[in-house]
Every structure is written in C-alpha cells, then in structure tokens.
C-alpha atoms as a PDB file:
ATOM      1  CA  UNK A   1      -1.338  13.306 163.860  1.00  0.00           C
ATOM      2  CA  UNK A   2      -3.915  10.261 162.796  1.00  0.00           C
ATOM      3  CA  UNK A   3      -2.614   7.492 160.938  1.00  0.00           C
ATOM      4  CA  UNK A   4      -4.850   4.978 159.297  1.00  0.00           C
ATOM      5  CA  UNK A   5      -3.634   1.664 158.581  1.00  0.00           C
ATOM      6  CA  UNK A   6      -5.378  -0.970 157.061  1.00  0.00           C
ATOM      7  CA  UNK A   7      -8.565  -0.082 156.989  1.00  0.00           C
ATOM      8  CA  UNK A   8     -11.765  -1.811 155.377  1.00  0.00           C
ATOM      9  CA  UNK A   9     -15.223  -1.164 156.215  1.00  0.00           C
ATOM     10  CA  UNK A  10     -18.404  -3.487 154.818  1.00  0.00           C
ATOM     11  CA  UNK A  11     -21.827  -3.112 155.399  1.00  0.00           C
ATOM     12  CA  UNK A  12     -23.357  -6.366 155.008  1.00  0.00           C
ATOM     13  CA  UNK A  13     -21.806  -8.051 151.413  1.00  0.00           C
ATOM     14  CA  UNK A  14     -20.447  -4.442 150.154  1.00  0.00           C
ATOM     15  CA  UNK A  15     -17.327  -3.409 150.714  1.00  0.00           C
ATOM     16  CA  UNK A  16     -17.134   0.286 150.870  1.00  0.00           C
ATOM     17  CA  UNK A  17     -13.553   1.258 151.849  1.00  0.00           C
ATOM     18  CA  UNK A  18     -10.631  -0.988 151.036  1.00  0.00           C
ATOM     19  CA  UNK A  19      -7.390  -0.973 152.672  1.00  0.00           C
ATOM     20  CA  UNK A  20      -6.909   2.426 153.788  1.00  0.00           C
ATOM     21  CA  UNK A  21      -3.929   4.030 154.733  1.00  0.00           C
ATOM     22  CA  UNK A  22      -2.986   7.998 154.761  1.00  0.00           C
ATOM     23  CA  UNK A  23      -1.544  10.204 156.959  1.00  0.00           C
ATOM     24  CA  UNK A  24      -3.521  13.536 158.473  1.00  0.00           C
ATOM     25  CA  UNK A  25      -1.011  15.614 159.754  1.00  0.00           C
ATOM     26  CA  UNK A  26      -0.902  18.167 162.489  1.00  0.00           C
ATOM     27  CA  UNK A  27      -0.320  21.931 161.552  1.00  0.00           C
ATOM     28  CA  UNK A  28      -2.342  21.078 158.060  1.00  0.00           C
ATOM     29  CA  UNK A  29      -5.543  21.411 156.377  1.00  0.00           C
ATOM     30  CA  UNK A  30      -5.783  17.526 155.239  1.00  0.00           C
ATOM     31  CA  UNK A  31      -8.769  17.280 152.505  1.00  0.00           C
ATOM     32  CA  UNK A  32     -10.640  14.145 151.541  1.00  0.00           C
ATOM     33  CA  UNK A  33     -11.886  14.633 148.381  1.00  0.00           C
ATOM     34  CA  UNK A  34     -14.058  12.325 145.847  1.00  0.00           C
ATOM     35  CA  UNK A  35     -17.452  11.607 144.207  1.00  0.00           C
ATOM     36  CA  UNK A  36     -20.629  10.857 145.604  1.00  0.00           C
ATOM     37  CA  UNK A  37     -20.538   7.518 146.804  1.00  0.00           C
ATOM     38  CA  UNK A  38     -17.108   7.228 146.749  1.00  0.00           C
ATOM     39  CA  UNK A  39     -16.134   6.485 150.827  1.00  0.00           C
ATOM     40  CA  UNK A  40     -15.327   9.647 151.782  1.00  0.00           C
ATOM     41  CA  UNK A  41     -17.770  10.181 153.920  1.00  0.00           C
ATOM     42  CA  UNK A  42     -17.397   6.775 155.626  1.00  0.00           C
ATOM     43  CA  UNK A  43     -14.045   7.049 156.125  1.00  0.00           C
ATOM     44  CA  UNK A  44     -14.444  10.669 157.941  1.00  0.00           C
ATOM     45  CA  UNK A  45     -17.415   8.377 159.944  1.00  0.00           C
ATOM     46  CA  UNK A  46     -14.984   5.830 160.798  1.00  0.00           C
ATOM     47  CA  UNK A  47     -11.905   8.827 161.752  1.00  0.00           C
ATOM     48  CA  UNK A  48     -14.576   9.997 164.182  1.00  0.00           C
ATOM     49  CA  UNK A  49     -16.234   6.755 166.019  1.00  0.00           C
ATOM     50  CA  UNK A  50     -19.800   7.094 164.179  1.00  0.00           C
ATOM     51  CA  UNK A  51     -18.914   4.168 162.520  1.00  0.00           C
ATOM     52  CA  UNK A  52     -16.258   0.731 163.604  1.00  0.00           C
ATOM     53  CA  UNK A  53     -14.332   0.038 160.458  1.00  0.00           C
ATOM     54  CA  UNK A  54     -14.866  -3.737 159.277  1.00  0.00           C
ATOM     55  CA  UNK A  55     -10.726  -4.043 160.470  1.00  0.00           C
ATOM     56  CA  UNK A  56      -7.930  -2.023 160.697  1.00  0.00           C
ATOM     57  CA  UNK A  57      -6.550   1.090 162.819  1.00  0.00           C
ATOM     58  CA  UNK A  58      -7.243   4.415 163.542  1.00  0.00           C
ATOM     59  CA  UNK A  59      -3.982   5.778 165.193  1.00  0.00           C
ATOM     60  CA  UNK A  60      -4.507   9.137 167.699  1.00  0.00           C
ATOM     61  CA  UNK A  61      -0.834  10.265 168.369  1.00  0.00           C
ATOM     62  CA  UNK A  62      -0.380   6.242 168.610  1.00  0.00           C
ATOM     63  CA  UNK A  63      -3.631   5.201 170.240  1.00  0.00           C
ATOM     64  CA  UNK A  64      -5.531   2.981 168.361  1.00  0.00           C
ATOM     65  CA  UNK A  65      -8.764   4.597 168.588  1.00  0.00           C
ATOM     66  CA  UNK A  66     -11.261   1.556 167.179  1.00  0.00           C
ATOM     67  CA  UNK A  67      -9.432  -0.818 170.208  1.00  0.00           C
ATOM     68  CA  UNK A  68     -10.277   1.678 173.328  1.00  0.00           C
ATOM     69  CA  UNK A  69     -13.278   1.083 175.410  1.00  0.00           C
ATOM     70  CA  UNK A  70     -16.646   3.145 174.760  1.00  0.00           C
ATOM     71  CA  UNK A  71     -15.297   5.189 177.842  1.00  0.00           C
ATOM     72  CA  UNK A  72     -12.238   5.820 176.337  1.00  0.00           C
ATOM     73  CA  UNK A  73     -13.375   6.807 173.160  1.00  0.00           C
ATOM     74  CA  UNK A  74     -15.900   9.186 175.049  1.00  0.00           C
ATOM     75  CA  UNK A  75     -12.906  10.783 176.815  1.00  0.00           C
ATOM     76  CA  UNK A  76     -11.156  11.141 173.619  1.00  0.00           C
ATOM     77  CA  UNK A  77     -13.689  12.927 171.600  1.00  0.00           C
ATOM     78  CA  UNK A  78     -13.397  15.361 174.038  1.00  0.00           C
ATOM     79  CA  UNK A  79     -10.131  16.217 172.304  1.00  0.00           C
ATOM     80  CA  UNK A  80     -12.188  16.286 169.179  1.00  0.00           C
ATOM     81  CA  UNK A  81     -13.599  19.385 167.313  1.00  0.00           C
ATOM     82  CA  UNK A  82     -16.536  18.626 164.814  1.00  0.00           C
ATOM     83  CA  UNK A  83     -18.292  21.009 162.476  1.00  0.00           C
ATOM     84  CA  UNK A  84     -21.083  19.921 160.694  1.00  0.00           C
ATOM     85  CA  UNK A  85     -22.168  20.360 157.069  1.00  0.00           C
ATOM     86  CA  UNK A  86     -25.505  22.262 158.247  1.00  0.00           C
ATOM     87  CA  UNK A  87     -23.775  23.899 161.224  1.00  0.00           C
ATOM     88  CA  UNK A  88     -26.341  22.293 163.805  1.00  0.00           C
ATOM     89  CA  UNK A  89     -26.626  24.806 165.744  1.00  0.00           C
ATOM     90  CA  UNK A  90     -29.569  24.877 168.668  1.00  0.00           C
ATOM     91  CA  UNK A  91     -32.352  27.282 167.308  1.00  0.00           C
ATOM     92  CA  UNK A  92     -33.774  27.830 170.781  1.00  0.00           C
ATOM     93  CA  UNK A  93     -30.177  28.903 171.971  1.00  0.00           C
ATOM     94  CA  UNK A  94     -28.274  32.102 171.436  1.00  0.00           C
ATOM     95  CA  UNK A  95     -24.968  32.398 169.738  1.00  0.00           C
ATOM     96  CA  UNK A  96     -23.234  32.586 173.014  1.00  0.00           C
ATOM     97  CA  UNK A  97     -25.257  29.598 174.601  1.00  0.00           C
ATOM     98  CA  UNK A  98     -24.487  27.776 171.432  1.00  0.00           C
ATOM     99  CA  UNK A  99     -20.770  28.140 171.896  1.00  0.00           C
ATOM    100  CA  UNK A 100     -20.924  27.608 175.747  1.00  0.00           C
ATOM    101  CA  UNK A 101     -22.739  23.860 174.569  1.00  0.00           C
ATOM    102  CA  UNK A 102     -19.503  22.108 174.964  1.00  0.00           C
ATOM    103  CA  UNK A 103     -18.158  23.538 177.823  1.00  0.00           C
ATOM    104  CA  UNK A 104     -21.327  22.816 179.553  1.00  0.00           C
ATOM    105  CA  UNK A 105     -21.313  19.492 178.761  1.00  0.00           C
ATOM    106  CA  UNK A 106     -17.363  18.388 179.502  1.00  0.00           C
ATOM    107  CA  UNK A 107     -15.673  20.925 181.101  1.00  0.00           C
ATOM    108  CA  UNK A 108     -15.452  21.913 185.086  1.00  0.00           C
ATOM    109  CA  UNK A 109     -15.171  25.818 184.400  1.00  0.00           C
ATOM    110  CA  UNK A 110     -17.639  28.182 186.410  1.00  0.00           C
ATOM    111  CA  UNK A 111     -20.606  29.949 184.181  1.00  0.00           C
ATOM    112  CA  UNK A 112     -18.120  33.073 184.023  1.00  0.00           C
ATOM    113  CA  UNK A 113     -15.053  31.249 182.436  1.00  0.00           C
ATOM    114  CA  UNK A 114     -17.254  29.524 180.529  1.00  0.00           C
ATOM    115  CA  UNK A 115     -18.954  32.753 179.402  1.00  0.00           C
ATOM    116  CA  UNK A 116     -14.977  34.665 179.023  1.00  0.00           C
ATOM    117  CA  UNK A 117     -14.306  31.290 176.854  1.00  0.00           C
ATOM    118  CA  UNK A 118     -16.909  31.318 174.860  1.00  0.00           C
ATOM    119  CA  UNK A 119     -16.324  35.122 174.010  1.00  0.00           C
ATOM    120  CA  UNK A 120     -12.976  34.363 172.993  1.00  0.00           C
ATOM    121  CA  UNK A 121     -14.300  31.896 170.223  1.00  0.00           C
ATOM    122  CA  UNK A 122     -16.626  34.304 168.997  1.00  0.00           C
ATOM    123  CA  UNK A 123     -13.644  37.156 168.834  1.00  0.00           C
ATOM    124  CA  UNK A 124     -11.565  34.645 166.788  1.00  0.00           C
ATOM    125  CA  UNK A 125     -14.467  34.448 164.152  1.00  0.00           C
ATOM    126  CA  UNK A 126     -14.839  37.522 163.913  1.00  0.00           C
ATOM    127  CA  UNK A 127     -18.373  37.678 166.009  1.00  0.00           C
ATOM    128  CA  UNK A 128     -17.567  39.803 168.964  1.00  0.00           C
ATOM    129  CA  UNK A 129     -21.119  41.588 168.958  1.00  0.00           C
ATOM    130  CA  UNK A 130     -23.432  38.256 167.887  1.00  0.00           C
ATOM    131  CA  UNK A 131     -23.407  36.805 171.167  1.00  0.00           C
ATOM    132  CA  UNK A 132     -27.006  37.903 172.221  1.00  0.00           C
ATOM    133  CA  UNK A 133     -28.377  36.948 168.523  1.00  0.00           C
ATOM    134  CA  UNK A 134     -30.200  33.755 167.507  1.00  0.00           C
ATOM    135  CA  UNK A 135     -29.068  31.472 164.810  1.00  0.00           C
ATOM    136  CA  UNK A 136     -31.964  32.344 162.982  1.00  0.00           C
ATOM    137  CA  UNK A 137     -31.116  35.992 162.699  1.00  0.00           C
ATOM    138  CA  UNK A 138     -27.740  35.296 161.175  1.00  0.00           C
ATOM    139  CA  UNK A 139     -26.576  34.389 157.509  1.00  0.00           C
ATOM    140  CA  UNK A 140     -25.425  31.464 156.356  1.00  0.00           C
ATOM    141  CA  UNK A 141     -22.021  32.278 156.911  1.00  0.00           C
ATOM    142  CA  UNK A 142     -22.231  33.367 160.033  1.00  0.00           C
ATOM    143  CA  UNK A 143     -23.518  30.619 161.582  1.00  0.00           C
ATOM    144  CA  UNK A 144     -20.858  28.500 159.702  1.00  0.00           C
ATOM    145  CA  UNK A 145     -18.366  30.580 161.679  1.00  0.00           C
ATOM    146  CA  UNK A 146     -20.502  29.911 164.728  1.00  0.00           C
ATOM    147  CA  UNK A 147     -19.905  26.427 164.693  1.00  0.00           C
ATOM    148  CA  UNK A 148     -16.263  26.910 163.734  1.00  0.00           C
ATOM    149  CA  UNK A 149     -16.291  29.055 167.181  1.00  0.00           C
ATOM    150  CA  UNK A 150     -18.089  26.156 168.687  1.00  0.00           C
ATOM    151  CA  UNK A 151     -15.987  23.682 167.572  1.00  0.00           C
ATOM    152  CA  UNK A 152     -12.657  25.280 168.421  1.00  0.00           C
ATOM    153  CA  UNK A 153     -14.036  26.380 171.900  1.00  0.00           C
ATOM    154  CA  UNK A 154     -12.314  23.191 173.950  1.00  0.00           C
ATOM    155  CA  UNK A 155      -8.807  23.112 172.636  1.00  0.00           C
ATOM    156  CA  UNK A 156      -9.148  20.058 170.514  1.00  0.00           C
ATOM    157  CA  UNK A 157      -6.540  18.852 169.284  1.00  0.00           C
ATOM    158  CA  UNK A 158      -8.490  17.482 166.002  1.00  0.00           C
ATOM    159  CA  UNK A 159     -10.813  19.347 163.842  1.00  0.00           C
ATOM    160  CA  UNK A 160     -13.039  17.454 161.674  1.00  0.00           C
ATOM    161  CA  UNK A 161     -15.191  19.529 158.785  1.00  0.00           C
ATOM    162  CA  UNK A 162     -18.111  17.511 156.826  1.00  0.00           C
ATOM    163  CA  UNK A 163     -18.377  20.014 153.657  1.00  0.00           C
ATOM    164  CA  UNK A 164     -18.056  23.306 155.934  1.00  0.00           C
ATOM    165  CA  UNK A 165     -18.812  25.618 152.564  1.00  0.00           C
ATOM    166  CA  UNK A 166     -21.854  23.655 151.560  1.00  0.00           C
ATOM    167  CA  UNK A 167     -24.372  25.935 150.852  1.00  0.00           C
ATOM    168  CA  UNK A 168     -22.524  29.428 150.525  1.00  0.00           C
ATOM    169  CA  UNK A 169     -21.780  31.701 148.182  1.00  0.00           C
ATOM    170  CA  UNK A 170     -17.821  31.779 147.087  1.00  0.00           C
ATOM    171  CA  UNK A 171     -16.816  34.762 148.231  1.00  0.00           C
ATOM    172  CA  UNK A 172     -17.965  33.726 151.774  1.00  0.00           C
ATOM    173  CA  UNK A 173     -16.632  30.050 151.292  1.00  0.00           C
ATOM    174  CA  UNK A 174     -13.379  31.657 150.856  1.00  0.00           C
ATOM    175  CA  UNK A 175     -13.691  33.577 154.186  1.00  0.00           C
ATOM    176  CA  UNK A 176     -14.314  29.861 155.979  1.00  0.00           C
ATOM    177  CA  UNK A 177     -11.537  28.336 153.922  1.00  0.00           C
ATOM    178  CA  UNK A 178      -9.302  31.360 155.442  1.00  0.00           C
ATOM    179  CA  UNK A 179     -10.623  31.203 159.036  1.00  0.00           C
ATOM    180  CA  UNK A 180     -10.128  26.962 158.877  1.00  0.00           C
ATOM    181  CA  UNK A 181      -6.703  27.453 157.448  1.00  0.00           C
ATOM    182  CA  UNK A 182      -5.759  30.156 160.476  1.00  0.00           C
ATOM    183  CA  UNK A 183      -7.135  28.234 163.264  1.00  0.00           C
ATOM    184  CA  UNK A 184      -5.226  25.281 161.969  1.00  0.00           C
ATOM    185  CA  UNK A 185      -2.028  27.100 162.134  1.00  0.00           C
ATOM    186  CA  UNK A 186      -2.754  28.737 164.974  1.00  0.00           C
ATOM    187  CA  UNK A 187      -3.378  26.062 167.334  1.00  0.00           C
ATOM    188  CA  UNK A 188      -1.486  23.386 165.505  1.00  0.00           C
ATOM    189  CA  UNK A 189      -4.125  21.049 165.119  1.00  0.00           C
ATOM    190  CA  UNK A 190      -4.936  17.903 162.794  1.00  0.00           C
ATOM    191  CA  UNK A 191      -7.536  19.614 160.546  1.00  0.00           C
ATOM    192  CA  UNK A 192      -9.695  17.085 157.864  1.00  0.00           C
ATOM    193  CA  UNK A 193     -11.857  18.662 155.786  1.00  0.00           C
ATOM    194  CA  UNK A 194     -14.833  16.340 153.863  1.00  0.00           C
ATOM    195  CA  UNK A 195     -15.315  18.688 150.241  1.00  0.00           C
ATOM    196  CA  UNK A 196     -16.452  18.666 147.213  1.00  0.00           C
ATOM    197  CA  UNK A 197     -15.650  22.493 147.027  1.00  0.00           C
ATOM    198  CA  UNK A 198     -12.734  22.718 143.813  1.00  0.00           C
ATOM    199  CA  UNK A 199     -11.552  26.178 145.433  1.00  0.00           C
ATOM    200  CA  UNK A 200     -11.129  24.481 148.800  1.00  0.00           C
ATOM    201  CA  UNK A 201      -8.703  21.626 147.342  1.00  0.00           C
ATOM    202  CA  UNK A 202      -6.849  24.704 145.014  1.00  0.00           C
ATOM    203  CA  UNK A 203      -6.810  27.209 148.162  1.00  0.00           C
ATOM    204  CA  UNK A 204      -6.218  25.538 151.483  1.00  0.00           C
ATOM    205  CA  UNK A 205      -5.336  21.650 150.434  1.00  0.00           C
ATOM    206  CA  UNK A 206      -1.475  21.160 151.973  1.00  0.00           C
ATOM    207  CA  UNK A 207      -2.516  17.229 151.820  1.00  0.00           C
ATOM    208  CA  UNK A 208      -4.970  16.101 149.674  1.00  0.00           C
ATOM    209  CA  UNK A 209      -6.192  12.221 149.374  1.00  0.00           C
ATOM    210  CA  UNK A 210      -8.937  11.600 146.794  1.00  0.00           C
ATOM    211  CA  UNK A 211     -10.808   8.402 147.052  1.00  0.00           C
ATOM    212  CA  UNK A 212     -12.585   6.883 144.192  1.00  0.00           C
ATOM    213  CA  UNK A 213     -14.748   3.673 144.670  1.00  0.00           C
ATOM    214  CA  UNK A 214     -13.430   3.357 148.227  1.00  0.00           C
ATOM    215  CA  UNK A 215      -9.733   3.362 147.219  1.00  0.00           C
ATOM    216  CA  UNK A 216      -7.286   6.014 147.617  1.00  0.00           C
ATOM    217  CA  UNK A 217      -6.657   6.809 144.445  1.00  0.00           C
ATOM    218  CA  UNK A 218      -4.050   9.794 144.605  1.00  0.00           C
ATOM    219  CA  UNK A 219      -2.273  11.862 147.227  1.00  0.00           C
ATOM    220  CA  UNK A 220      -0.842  15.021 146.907  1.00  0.00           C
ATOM    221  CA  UNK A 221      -0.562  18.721 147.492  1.00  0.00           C
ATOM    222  CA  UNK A 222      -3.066  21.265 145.918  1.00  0.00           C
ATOM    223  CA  UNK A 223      -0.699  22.682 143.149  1.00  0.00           C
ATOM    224  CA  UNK A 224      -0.216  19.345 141.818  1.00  0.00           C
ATOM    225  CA  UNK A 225      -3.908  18.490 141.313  1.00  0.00           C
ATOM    226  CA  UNK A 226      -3.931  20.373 137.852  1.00  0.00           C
ATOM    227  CA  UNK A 227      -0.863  17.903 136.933  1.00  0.00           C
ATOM    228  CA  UNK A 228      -2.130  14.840 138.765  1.00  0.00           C
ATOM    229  CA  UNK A 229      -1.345  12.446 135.989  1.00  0.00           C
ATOM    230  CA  UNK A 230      -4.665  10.638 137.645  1.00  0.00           C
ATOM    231  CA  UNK A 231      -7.396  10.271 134.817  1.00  0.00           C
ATOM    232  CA  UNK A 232      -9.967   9.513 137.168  1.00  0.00           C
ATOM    233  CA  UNK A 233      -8.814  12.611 139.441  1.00  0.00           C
ATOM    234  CA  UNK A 234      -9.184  14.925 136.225  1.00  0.00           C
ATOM    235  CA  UNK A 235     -12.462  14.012 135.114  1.00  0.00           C
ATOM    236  CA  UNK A 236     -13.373  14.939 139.616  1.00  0.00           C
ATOM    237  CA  UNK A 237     -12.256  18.118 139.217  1.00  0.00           C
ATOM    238  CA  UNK A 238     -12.956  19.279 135.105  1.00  0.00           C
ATOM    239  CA  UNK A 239     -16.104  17.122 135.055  1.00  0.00           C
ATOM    240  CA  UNK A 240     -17.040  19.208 131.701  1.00  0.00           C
ATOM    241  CA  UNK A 241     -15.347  20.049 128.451  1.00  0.00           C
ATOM    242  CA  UNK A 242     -15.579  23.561 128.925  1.00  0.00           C
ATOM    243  CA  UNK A 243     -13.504  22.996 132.040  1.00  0.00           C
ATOM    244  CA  UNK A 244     -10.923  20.783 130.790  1.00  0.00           C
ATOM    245  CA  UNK A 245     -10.130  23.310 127.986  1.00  0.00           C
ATOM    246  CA  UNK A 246      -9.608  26.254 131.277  1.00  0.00           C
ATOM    247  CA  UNK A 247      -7.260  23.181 132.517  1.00  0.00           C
ATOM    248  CA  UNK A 248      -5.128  23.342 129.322  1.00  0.00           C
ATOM    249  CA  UNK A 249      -5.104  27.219 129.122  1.00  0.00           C
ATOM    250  CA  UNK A 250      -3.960  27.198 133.005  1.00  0.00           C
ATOM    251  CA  UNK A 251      -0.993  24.337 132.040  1.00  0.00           C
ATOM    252  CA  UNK A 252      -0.181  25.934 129.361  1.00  0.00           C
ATOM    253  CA  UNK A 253       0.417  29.542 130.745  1.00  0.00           C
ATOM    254  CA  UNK A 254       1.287  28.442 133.948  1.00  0.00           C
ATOM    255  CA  UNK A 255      -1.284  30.461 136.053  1.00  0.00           C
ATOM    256  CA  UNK A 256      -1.868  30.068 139.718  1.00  0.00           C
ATOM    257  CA  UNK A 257      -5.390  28.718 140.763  1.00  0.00           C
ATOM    258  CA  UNK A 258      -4.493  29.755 144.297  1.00  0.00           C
ATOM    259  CA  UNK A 259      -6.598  31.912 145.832  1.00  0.00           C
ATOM    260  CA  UNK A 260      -4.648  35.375 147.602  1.00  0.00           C
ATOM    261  CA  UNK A 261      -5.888  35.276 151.063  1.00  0.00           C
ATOM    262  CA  UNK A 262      -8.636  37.437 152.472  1.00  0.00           C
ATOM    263  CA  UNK A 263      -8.783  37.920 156.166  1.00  0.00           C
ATOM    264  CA  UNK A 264     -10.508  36.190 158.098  1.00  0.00           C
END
C-alpha cells in the first residue's frame, strides 16, 4: 500500500499539487485521472522519486520514501515496476534481452535463470514465441505488453503505468487494461495507472482519484463516475454535448459502461 499525506509540490512561485492525500491500495488497479496540466503527472513523478515533493510524505508499507537516503531509495525502486507511456524499449536489443534488462542490472541470478525468468514474463503476456524478435518488428501492442513483461519481471511489489494505452487502438487497449488488471490480482501488487483513457477509468478503475488544478477533486470507484455529482469531473469525462446526452441515456436506462473481459 502507498499512502500520501500532505503533499505539496512548487516549482519556483507555482504551486502545482496542493495538499495531497489518497490511498493506492494493494490488490487494485488505482487510476489517477485529470486534464492536461492538472498534477497528475507530477504527482505519479513525485510517487516514483523523479521528483522531491515541496513537503509532505510518501508512505511505502510505512516508509517514508521522500526521507530515505539516495541509497535507500535506489534499493527501493528495486521493488518498483515502471512502464512507460512509449514502452522504451532498447531498439538494438531483442525482446528477450529487453526483458532480461532488469535482471541484469539488480539481480544476482546466472544468465540461465535470468533467461528461464525472463521467459516466464513473456509467457504471462502472452509472447512465448517473440523472444528472438526486435521491437521494431512488433506492433504497438506488443511491445506495450513487452514492457508490461519487463516491468513485472522482478517481483515488484508496485507497478506504476504513465498512460500504458496511449497510442493504440481500443480493442487492443482493452487487451492491456485486461493483462494490467490480471497481473495486479495475480501478484497482489499496488498498481497506479496515469490515463486519460475513459474505457480504462469505466473498465479496470477499483479506485479512482481525479485531480483538477492540482487538487483532488473526487474519489471513487468506476461505476460511480457516471453519478459523480462532481461538475468539474463530468465535463473530464463528457467533454462534448453529444456525450453528455449518451450520459443521460446511460442514467436513465441504467446500462453498464463496463467492459466484459477479454483474455488476456
């Protein structure tokens, strides 16, 4: 779990977040959600150590991660799992190589458990036979799920997701809203997901904070987004007229946004 208490970040005179505080809990897909500009992506920035919050506390299980030492906080992103909003994966490597990067890098394993590890990752996204491929050859979706297989491939106990459907088509955005939602089960982890993606928040959201001009704003569950009561939460999410009249069809007739679950 990662509590934040308190938390305010500034860059010179602007304030950009103010006073902070949610809950990300573990077993759940936790979204941030919010306009462009809005702090969201500073706040995941701040969750992560690529930024030091102005003051306040970002609370690991209990430890405070903005007061440990730089060699702490190395050690403790090793319990970290990030993905990207471009995937970032090495060109010049193969899929295999790509997902090995980590365990290269922090872990004591020999090349053949690395190479057994790695595999495993790849099964899990459903890329048994890409291992030998370049990024290049693959589709956008593929290397998302890449980088999902990367991410996942030390055991971290927190997965962190900067606008993992950015760029794909919905049916395959679905498919990584599925996968994300598995893995987080699966494993039990604290899963935050940066989006701007409406069938992300409707789909996967169990907890759902939406920030708006570096404020949380509202908090809630995806199935009471449609019925936020939150006027500046409506006009995120039906930003046209043509979508605010589906809103009042949908209330009206009760229907279920909720996507039905493809596998992974």
């Amino acid at each position: 779990m990662i509590e934040v208490k308190s938390l305010y970040k500034s860059f010179e005179d602007k304030e950009v977040l103010h006073d902070i505080n949610a809950t990300f809990e573990d077993g759940k897909t936790n979204l941030i959600i919010g306009q462009s500009g809005s702090g969201k992506t500073v706040l995941m920035k701040n969750l992560v150590g690529l930024l030091s919050p102005t003051s306040g506390e970002v609370l690991y299980d209990g430890r405070d991660f903005v007061k440990m030492t730089k060699q702490e906080q190395v050690k403790m992103r090793r319990e970290m799992g990030m993905i990207f909003q471009g995937a970032a994966l090495f060109d010049s490597m193969t899929v295999l190589e790509n997902v090995m990067f980590p365990l290269d890098m922090f872990s004591n394993m020999n090349l053949r458990e690395r190479i057994h590890r790695a595999q495993e990752c790849l099964d899990r996204v459903n890329l048994s036979d890409a291992g030998a491929k370049y990024p290049g050859e693959l589709s956008g979706g593929m290397q998302k799920r890449v980088a999902i297989a990367r991410a996942i491939v030390l055991n971290p106990q927190y997965l962190f997701c900067d606008e993992p459907n950015s760029g794909l088509d919905p049916k395959t955005s679905l498919v990584i809203d599925d996968l994300l939602s598995g893995i987080t089960k699966e494993f039990g982890m604290t899963t935050i997901i940066n989006t701007h993606d409406m069938n992300s928040v409707m789909g996967i959201g169990e907890s759902i904070i939406f920030i708006y001009k570096g404020k949380i704003d509202w908090h809630g569950k995806s199935d009471q987004v449609m019925q936020s009561g939150n006027d500046h939460l409506t006009d995120f999410v039906f930003a046209s007229d043509l979508l605010k009249d589906m809103r009042n069809v949908v209330i009206e007739n009760g229907i279920d946004f909720k996507h039905k679950k493809n596998g992974a």
